[in-house]
N, C-alpha and C. Protein backbone atom coordinates (compact mmCIF):
# COMPACT_ATOMS: atom_id res chain seq x y z
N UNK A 1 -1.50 25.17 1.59
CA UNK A 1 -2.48 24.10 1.46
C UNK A 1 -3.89 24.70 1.32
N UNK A 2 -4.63 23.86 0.66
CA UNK A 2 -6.34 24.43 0.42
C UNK A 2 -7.06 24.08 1.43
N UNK A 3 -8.16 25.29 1.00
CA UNK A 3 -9.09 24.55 2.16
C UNK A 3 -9.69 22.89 2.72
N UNK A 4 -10.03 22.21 1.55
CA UNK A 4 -10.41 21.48 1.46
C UNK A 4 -9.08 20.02 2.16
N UNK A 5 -8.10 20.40 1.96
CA UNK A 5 -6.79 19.48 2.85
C UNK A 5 -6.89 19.53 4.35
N UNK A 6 -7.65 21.24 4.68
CA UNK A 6 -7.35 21.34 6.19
C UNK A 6 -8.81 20.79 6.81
N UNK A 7 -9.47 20.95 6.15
CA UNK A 7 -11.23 19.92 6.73
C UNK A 7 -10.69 18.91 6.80
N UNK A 8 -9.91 18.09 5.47
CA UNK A 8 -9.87 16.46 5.91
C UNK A 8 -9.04 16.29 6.68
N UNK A 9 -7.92 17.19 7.01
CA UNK A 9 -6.80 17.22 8.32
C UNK A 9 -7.43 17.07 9.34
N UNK A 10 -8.57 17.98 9.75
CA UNK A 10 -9.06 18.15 10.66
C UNK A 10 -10.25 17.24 11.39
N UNK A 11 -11.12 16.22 10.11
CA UNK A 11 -11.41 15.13 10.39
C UNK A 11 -10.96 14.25 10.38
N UNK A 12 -9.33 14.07 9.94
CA UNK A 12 -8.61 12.33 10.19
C UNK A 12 -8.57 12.72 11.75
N UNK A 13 -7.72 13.57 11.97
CA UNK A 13 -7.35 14.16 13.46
C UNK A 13 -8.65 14.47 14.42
N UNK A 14 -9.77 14.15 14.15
CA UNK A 14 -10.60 13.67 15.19
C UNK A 14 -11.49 12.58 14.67
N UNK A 15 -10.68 11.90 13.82
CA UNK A 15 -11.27 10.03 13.96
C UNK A 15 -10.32 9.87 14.58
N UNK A 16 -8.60 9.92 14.36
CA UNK A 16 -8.06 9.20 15.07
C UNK A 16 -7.18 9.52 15.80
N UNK A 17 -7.27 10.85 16.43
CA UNK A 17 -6.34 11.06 17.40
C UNK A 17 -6.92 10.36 18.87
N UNK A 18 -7.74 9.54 19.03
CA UNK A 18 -7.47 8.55 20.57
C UNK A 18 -6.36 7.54 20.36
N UNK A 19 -6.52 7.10 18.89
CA UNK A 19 -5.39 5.81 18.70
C UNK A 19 -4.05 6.76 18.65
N UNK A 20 -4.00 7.69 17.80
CA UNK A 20 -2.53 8.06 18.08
C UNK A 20 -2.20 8.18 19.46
N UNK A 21 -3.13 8.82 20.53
CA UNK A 21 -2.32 9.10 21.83
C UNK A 21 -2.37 7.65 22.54
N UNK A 22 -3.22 6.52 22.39
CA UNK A 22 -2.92 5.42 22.81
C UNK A 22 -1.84 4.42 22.55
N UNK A 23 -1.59 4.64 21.33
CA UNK A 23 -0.69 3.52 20.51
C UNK A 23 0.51 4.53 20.09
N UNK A 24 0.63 6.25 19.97
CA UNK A 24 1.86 6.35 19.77
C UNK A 24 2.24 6.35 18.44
N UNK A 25 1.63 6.04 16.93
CA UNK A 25 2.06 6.14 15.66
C UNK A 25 2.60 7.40 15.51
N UNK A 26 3.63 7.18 14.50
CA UNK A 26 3.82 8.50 13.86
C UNK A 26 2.88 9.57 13.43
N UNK A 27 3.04 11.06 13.40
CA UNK A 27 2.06 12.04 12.67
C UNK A 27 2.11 11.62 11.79
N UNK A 28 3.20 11.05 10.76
CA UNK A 28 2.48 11.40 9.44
C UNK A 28 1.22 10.58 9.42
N UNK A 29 1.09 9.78 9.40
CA UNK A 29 -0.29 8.62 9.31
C UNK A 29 -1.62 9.33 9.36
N UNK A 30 -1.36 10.82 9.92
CA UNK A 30 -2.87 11.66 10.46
C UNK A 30 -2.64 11.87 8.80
N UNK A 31 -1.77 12.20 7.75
CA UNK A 31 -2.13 12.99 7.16
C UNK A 31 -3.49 12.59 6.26
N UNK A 32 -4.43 13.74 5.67
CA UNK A 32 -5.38 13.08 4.97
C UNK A 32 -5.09 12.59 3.69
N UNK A 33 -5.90 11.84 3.19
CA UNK A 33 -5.86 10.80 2.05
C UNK A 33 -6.10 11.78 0.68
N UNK A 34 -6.41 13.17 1.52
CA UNK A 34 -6.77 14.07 0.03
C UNK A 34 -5.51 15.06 -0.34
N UNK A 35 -4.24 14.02 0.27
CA UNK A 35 -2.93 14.83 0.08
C UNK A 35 -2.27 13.51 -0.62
N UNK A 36 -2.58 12.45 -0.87
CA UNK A 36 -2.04 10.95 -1.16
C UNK A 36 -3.17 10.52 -2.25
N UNK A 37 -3.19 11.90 -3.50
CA UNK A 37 -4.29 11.39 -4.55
C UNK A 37 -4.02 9.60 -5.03
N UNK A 38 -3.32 9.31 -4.84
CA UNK A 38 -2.63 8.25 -5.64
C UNK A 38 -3.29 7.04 -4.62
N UNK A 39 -4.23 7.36 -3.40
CA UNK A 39 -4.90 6.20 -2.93
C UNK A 39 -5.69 5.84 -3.63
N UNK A 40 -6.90 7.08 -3.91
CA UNK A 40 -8.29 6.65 -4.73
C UNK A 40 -8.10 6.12 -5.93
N UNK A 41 -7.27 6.23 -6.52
CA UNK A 41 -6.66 5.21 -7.95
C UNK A 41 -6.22 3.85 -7.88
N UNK A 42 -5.51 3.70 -7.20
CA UNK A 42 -5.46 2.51 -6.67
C UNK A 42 -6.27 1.57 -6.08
N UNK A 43 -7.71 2.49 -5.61
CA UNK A 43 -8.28 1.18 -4.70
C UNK A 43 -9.22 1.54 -6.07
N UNK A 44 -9.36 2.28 -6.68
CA UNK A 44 -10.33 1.77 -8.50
C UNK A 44 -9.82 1.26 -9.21
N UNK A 45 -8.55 1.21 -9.18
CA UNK A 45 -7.93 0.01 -10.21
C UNK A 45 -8.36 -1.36 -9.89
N UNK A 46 -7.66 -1.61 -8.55
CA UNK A 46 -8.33 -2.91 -7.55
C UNK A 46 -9.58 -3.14 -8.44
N UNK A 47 -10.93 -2.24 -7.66
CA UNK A 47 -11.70 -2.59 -7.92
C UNK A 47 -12.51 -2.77 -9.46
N UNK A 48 -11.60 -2.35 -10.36
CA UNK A 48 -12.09 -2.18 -11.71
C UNK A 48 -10.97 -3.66 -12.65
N UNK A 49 -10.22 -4.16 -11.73
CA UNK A 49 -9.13 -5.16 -12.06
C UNK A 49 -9.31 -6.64 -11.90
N UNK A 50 -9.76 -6.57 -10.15
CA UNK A 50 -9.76 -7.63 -9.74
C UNK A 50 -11.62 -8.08 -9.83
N UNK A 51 -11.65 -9.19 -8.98
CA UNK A 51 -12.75 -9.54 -8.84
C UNK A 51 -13.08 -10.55 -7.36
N UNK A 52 -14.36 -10.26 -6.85
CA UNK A 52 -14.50 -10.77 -5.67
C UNK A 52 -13.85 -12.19 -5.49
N UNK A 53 -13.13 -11.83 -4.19
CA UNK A 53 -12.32 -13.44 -4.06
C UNK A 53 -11.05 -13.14 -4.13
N UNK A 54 -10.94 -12.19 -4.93
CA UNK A 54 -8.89 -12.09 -5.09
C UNK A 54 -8.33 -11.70 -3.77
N UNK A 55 -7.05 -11.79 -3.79
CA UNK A 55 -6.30 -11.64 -2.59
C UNK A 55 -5.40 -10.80 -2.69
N UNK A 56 -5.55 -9.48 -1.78
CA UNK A 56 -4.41 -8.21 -1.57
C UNK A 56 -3.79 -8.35 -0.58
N UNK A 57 -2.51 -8.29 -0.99
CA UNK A 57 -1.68 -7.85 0.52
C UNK A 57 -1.04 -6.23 0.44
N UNK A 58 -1.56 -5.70 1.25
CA UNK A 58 -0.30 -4.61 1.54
C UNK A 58 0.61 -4.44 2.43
N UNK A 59 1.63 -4.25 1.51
CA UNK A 59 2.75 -4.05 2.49
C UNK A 59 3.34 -2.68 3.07
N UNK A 60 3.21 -2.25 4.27
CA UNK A 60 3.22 -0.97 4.48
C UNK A 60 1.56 -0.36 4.57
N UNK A 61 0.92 -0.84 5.09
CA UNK A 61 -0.47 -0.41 5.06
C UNK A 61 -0.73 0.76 5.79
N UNK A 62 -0.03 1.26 6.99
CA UNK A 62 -0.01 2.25 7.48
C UNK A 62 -1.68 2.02 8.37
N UNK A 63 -2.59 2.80 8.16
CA UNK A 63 -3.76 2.75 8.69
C UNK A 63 -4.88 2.38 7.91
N UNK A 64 -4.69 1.69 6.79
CA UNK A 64 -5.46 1.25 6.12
C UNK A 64 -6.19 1.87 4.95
N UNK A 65 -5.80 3.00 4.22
CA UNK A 65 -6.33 3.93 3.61
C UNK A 65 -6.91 2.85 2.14
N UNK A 66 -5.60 2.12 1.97
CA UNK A 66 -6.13 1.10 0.61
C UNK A 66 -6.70 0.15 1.01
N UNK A 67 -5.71 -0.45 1.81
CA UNK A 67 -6.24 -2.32 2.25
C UNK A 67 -7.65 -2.07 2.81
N UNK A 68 -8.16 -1.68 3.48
CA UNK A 68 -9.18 -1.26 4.35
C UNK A 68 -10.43 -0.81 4.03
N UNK A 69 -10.35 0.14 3.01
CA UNK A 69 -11.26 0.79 2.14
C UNK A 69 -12.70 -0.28 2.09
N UNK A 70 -13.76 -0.07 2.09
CA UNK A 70 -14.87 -0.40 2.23
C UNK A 70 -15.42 -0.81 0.67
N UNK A 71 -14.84 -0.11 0.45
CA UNK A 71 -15.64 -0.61 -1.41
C UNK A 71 -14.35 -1.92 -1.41
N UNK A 72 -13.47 -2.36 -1.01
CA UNK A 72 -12.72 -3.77 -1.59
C UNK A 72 -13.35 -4.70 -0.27
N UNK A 73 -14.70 -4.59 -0.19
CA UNK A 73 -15.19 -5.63 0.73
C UNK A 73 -15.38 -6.97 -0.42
N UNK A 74 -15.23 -8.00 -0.11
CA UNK A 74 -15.18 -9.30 -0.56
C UNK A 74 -14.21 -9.79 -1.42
N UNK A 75 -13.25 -8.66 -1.37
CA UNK A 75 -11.40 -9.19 -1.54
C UNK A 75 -11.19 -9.91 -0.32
N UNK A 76 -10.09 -11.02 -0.16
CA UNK A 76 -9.16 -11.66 0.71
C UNK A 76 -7.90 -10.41 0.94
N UNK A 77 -8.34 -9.73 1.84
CA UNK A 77 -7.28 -8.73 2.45
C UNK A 77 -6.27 -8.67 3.37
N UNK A 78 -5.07 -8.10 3.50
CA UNK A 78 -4.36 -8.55 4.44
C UNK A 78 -3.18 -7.24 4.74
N UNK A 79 -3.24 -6.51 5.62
CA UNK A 79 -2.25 -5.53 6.01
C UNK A 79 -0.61 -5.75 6.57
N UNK A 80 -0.28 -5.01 6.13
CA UNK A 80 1.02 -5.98 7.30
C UNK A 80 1.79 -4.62 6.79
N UNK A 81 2.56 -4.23 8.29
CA UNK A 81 3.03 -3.43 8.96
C UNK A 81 4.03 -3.10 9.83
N UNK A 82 5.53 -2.62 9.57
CA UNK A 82 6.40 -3.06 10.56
C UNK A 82 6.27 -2.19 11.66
N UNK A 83 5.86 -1.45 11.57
CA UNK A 83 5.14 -0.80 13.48
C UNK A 83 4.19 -1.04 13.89
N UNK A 84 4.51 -1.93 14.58
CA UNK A 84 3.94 -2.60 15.27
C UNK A 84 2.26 -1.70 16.66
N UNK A 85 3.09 -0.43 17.06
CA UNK A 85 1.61 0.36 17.08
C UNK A 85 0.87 1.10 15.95
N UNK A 86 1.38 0.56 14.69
CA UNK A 86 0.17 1.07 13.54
C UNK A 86 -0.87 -0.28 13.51
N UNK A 87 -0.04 -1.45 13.16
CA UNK A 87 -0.62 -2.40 13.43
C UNK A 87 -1.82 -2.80 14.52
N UNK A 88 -1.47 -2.77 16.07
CA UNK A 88 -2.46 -2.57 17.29
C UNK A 88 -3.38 -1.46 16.73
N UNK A 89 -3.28 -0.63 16.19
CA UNK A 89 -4.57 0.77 15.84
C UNK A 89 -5.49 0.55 15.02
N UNK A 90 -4.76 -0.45 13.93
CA UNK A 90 -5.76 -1.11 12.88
C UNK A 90 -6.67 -2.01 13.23
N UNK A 91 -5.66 -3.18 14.54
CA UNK A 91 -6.79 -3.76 14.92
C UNK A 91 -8.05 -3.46 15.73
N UNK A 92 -7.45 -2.26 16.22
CA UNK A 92 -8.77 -1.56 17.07
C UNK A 92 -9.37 -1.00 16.08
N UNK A 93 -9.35 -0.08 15.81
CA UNK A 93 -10.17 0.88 14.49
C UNK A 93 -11.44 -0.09 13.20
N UNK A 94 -10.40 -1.37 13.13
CA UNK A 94 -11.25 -2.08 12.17
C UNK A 94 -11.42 -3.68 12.72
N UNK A 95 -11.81 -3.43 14.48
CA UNK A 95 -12.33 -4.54 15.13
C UNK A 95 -13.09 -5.83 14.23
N UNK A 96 -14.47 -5.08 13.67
CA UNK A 96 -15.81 -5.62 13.27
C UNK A 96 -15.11 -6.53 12.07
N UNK A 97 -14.47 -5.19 11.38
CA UNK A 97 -14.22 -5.68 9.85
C UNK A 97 -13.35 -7.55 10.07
N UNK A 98 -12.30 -7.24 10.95
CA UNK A 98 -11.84 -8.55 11.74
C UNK A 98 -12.58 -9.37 12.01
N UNK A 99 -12.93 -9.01 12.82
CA UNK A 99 -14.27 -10.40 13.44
C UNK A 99 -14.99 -10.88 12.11
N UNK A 100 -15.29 -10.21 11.58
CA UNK A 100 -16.41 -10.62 10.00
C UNK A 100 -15.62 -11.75 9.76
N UNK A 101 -14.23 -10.93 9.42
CA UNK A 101 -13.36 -12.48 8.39
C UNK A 101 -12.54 -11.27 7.23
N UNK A 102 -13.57 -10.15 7.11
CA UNK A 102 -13.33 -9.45 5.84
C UNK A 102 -11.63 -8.96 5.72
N UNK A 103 -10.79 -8.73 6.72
CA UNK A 103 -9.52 -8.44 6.75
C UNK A 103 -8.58 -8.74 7.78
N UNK A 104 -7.09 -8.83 7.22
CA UNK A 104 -6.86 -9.35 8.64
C UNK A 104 -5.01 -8.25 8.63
N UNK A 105 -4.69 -8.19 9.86
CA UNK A 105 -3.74 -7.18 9.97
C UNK A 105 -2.15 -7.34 10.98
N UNK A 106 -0.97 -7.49 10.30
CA UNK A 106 -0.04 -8.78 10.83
C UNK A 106 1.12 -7.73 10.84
N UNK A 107 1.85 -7.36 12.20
CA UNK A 107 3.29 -7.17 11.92
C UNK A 107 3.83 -7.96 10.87
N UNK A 108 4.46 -6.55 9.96
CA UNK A 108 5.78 -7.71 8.63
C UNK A 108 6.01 -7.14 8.29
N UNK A 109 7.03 -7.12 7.15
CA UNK A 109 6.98 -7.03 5.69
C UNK A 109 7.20 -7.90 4.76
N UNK A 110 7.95 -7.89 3.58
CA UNK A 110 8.22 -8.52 2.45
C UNK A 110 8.27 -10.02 2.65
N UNK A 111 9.60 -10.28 4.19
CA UNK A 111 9.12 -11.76 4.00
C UNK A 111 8.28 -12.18 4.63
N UNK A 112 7.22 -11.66 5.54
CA UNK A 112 6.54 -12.27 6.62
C UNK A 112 5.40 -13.19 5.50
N UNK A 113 5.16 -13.31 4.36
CA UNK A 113 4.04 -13.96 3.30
C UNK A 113 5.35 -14.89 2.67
N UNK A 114 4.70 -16.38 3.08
CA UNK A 114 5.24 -17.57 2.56
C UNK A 114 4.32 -18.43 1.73
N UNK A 115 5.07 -18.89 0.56
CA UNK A 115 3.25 -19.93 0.20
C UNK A 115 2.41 -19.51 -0.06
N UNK A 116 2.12 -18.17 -0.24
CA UNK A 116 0.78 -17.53 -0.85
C UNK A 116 0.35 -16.88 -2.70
N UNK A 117 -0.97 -17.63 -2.79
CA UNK A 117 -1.13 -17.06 -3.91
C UNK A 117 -2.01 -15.91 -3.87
N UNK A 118 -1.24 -14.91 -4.17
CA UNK A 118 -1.67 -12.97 -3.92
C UNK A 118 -1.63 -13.11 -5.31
N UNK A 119 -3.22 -12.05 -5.58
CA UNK A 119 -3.49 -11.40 -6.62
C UNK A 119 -2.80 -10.41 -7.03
N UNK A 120 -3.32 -9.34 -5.62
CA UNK A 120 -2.20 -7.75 -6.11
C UNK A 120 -1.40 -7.52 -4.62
N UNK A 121 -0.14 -7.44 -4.93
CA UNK A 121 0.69 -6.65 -4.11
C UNK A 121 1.31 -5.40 -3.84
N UNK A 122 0.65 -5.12 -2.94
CA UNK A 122 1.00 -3.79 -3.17
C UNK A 122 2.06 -3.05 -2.21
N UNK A 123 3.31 -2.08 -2.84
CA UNK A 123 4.17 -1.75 -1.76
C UNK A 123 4.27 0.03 -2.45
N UNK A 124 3.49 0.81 -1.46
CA UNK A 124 3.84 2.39 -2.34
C UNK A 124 4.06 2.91 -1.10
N UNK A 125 4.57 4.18 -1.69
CA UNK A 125 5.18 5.24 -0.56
C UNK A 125 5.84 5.03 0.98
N UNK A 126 6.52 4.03 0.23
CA UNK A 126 7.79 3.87 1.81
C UNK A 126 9.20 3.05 1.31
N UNK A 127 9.27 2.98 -0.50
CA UNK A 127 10.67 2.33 -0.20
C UNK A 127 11.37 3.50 -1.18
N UNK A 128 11.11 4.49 -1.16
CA UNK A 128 11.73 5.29 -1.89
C UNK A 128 13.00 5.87 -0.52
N UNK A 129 12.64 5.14 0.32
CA UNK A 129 13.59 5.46 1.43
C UNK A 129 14.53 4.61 1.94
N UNK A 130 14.90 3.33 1.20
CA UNK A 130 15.02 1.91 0.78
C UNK A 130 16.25 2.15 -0.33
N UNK A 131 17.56 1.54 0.02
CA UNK A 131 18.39 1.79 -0.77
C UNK A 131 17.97 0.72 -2.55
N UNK A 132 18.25 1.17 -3.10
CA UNK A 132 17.85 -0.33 -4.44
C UNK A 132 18.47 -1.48 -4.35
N UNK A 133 19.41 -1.98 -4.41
CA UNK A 133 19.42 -3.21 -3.87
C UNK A 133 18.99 -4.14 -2.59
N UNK A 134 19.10 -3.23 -1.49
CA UNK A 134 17.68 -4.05 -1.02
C UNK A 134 16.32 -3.77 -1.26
N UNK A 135 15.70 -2.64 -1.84
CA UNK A 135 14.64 -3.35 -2.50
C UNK A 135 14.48 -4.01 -3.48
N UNK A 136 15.59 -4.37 -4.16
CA UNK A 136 15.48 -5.65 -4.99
C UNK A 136 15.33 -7.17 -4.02
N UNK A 137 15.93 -7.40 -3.19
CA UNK A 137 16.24 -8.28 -2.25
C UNK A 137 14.55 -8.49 -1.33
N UNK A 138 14.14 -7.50 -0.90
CA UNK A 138 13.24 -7.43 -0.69
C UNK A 138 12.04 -7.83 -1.66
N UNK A 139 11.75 -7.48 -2.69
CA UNK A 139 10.65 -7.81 -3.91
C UNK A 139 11.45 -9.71 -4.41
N UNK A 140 12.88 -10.04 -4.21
CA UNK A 140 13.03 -11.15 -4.44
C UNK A 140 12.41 -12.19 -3.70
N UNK A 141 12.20 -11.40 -2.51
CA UNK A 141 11.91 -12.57 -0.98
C UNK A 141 10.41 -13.19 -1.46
N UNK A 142 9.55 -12.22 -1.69
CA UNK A 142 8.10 -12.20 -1.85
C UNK A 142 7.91 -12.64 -3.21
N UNK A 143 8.65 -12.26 -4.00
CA UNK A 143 8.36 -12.88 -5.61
C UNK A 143 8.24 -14.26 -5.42
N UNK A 144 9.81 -14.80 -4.81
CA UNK A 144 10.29 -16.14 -5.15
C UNK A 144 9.62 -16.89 -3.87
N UNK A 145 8.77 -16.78 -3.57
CA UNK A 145 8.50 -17.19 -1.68
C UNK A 145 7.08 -17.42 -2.47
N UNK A 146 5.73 -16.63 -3.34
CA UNK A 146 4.33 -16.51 -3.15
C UNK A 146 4.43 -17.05 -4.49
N UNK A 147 3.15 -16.69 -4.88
CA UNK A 147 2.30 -17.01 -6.60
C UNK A 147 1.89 -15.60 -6.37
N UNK A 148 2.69 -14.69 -7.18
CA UNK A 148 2.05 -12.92 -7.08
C UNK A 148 1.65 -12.85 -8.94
N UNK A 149 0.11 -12.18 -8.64
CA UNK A 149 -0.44 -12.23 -10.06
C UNK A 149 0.25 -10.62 -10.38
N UNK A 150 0.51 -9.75 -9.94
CA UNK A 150 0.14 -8.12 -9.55
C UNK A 150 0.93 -7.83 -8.52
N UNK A 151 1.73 -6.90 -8.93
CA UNK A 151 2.52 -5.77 -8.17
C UNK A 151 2.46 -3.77 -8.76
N UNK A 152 2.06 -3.16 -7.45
CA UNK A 152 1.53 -2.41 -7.56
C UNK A 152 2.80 -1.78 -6.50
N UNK A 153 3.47 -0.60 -7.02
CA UNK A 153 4.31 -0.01 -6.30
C UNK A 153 4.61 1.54 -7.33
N UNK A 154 5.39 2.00 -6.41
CA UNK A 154 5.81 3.37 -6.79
C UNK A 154 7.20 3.57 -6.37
N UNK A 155 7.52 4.95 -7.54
CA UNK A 155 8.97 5.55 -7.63
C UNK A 155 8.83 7.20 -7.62
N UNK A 156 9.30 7.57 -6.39
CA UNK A 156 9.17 9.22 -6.55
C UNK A 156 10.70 9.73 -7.02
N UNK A 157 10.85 10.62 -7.91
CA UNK A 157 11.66 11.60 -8.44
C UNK A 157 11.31 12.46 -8.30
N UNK A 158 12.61 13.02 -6.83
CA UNK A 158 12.57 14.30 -6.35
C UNK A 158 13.52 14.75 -5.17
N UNK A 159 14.02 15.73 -4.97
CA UNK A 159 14.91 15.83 -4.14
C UNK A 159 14.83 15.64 -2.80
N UNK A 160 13.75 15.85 -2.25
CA UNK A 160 13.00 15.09 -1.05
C UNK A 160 13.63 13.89 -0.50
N UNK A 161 13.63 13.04 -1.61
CA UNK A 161 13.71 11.63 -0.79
C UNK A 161 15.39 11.12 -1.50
N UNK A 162 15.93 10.56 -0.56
CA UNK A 162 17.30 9.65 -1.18
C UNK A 162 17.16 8.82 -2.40
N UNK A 163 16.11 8.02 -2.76
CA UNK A 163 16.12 7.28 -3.63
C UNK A 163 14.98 7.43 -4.61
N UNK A 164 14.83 7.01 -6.29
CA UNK A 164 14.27 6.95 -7.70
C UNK A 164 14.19 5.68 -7.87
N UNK A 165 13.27 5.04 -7.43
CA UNK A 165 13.92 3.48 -8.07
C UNK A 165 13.45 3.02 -9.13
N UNK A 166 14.13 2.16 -10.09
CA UNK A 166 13.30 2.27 -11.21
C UNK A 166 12.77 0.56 -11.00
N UNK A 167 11.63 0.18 -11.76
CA UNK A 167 11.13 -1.46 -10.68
C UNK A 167 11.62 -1.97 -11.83
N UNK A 168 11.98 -1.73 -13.21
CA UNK A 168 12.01 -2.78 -14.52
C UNK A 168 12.62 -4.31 -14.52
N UNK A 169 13.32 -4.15 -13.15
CA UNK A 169 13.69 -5.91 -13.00
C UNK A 169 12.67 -6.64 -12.88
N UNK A 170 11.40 -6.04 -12.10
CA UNK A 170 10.19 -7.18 -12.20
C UNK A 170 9.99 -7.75 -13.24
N UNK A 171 10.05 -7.16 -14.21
CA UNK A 171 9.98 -7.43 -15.68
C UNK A 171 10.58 -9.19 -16.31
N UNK A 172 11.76 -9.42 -15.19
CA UNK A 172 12.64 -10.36 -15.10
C UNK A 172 12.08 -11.71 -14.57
N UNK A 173 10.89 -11.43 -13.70
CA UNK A 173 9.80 -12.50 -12.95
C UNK A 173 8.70 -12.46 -14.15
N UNK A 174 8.37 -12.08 -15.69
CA UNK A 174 7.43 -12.20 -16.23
C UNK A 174 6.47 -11.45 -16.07
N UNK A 175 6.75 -10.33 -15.50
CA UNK A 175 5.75 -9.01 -15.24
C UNK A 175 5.84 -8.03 -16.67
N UNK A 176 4.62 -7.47 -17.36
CA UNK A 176 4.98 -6.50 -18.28
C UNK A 176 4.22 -5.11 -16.89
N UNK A 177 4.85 -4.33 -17.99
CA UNK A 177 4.13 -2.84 -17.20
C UNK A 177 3.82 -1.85 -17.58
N UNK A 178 2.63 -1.07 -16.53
CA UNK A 178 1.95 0.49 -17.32
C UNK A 178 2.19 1.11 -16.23
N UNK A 179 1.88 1.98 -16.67
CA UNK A 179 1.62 3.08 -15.04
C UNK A 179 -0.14 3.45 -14.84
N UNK A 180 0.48 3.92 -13.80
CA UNK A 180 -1.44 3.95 -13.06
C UNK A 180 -1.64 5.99 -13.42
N UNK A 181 -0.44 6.34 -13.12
CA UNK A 181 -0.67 7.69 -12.67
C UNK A 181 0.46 8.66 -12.03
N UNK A 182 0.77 9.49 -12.75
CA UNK A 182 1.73 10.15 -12.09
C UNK A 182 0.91 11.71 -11.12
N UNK A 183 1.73 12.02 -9.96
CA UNK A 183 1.23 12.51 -9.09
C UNK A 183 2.41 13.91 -8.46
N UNK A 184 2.26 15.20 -8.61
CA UNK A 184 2.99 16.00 -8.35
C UNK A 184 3.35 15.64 -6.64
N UNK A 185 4.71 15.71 -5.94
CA UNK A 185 4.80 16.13 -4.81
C UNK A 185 5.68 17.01 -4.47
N UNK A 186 5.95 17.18 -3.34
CA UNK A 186 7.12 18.54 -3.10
C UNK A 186 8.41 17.94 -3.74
N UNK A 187 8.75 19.15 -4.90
CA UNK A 187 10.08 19.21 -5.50
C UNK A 187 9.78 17.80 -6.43
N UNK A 188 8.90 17.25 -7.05
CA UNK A 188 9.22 16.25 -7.87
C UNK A 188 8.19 15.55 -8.69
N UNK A 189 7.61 14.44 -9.09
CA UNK A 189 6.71 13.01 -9.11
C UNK A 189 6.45 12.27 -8.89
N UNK A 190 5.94 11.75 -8.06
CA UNK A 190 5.42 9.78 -8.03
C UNK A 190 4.81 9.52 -9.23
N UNK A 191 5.45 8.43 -9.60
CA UNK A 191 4.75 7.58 -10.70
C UNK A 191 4.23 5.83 -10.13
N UNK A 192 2.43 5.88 -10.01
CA UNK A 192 2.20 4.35 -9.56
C UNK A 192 2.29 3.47 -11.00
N UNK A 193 3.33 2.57 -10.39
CA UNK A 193 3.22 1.64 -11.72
C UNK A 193 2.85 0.05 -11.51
N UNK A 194 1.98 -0.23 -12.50
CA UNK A 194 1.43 -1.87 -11.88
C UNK A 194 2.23 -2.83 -12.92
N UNK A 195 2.74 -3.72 -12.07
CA UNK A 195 3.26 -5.02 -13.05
C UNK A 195 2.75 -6.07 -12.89
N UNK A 196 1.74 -6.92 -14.14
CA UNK A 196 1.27 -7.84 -13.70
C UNK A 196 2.04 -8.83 -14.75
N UNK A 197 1.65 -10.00 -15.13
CA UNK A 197 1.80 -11.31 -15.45
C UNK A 197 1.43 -10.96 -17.13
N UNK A 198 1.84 -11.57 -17.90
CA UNK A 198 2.39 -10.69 -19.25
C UNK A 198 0.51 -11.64 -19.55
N UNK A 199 0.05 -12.80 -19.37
CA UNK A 199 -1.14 -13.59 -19.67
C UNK A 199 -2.15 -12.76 -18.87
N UNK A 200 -2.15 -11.60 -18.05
CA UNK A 200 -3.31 -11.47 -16.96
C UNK A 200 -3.51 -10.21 -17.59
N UNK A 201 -5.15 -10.15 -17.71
CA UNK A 201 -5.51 -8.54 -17.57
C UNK A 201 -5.02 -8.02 -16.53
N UNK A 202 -4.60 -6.35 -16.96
CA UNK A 202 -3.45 -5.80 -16.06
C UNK A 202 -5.15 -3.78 -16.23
């Protein structure tokens, strides 16, 4: 690893090692964001896509690296998280941002959003561990459940992880698709790919 990975190692790990020893999250979550190039693209797509007012959900937010991000202030934001002490860390860490109104942060996943019209959804780097048919089952719950303008997810190919998934069934809900960016990791690629609404700037 470069220098520059072990500075930002070394400043996630003293922003937030009180919440890890309080709340208990997993290490990986310390890792820095300058090992997960595929955040800063994503929250410029957002911001080069959407427009003040739209509504993100992430699913799998972890500690907030996208949802959270300070430049998507005056998006309708929303985290949701099935660990439940990543969740408690967010709400401490991003108290203010809460109280404002500016975000809000919910044990879930896929089905915990009923009735909602979401701009971009976003689900990356956690179902490549997710057999494919239930993440089909999963992306069915939330498709057929919300009004989703935008889905924003990823597929790593690589020996690393059990699963490649390929998303082209979205395609099947009226989504066309590009990719955002492919991204080297150990032994393989992530490719972020966005599917939006075949009528919506994408």
């Amino acid at each position: 690893m470069n220098v520059v990975y072990w500075r930002d190692k070394l400043i996630r790990y003293s922003k937030y090692h009180k919440y890890q020893k309080k709340f208990g999250f997993s290490s990986w979550h310390m890792e820095p964001v300058c090992s997960k190039p595929y955040v800063n693209d994503v929250i410029e797509y957002l911001k080069n896509a959407g427009k003040q007012g739209d509504s993100i959900v992430e699913c799998g937010c972890g500690l907030g690296d996208i949802i959270a991000d300070s430049s998507l202030e005056g998006f309708k934001r929303k985290g949701l998280d099935c660990k439940k002490e990543v969740i408690k860390a967010d709400e401490e860490i991003f108290r203010k941002e809460i109280q404002d109104g500016d975000i809000r942060f919910e044990i879930g996943s896929f089905e915990t959003i009923k009735g909602e019209k979401v701009d971009y959804y976003i689900a990356v780097n956690f179902l490549h561990n997710i057999a494919p048919e239930q993440v089909k089952n999963m992306f069915y719950d939330v498709l057929s459940s919300n009004e989703i303008g935008h889905v924003i997810t990823d597929s790593v190919n690589s020996s690393d992880y059990p699963y490649c998934h390929d998303f082209d069934f979205l395609c099947d809900y009226g989504f066309s698709k590009k990719c955002l960016g492919e991204y080297e990791v150990q032994n393989g690629i992530r490719k972020i790919m966005v599917y939006g609404k075949c009528n919506e700037n994408m």
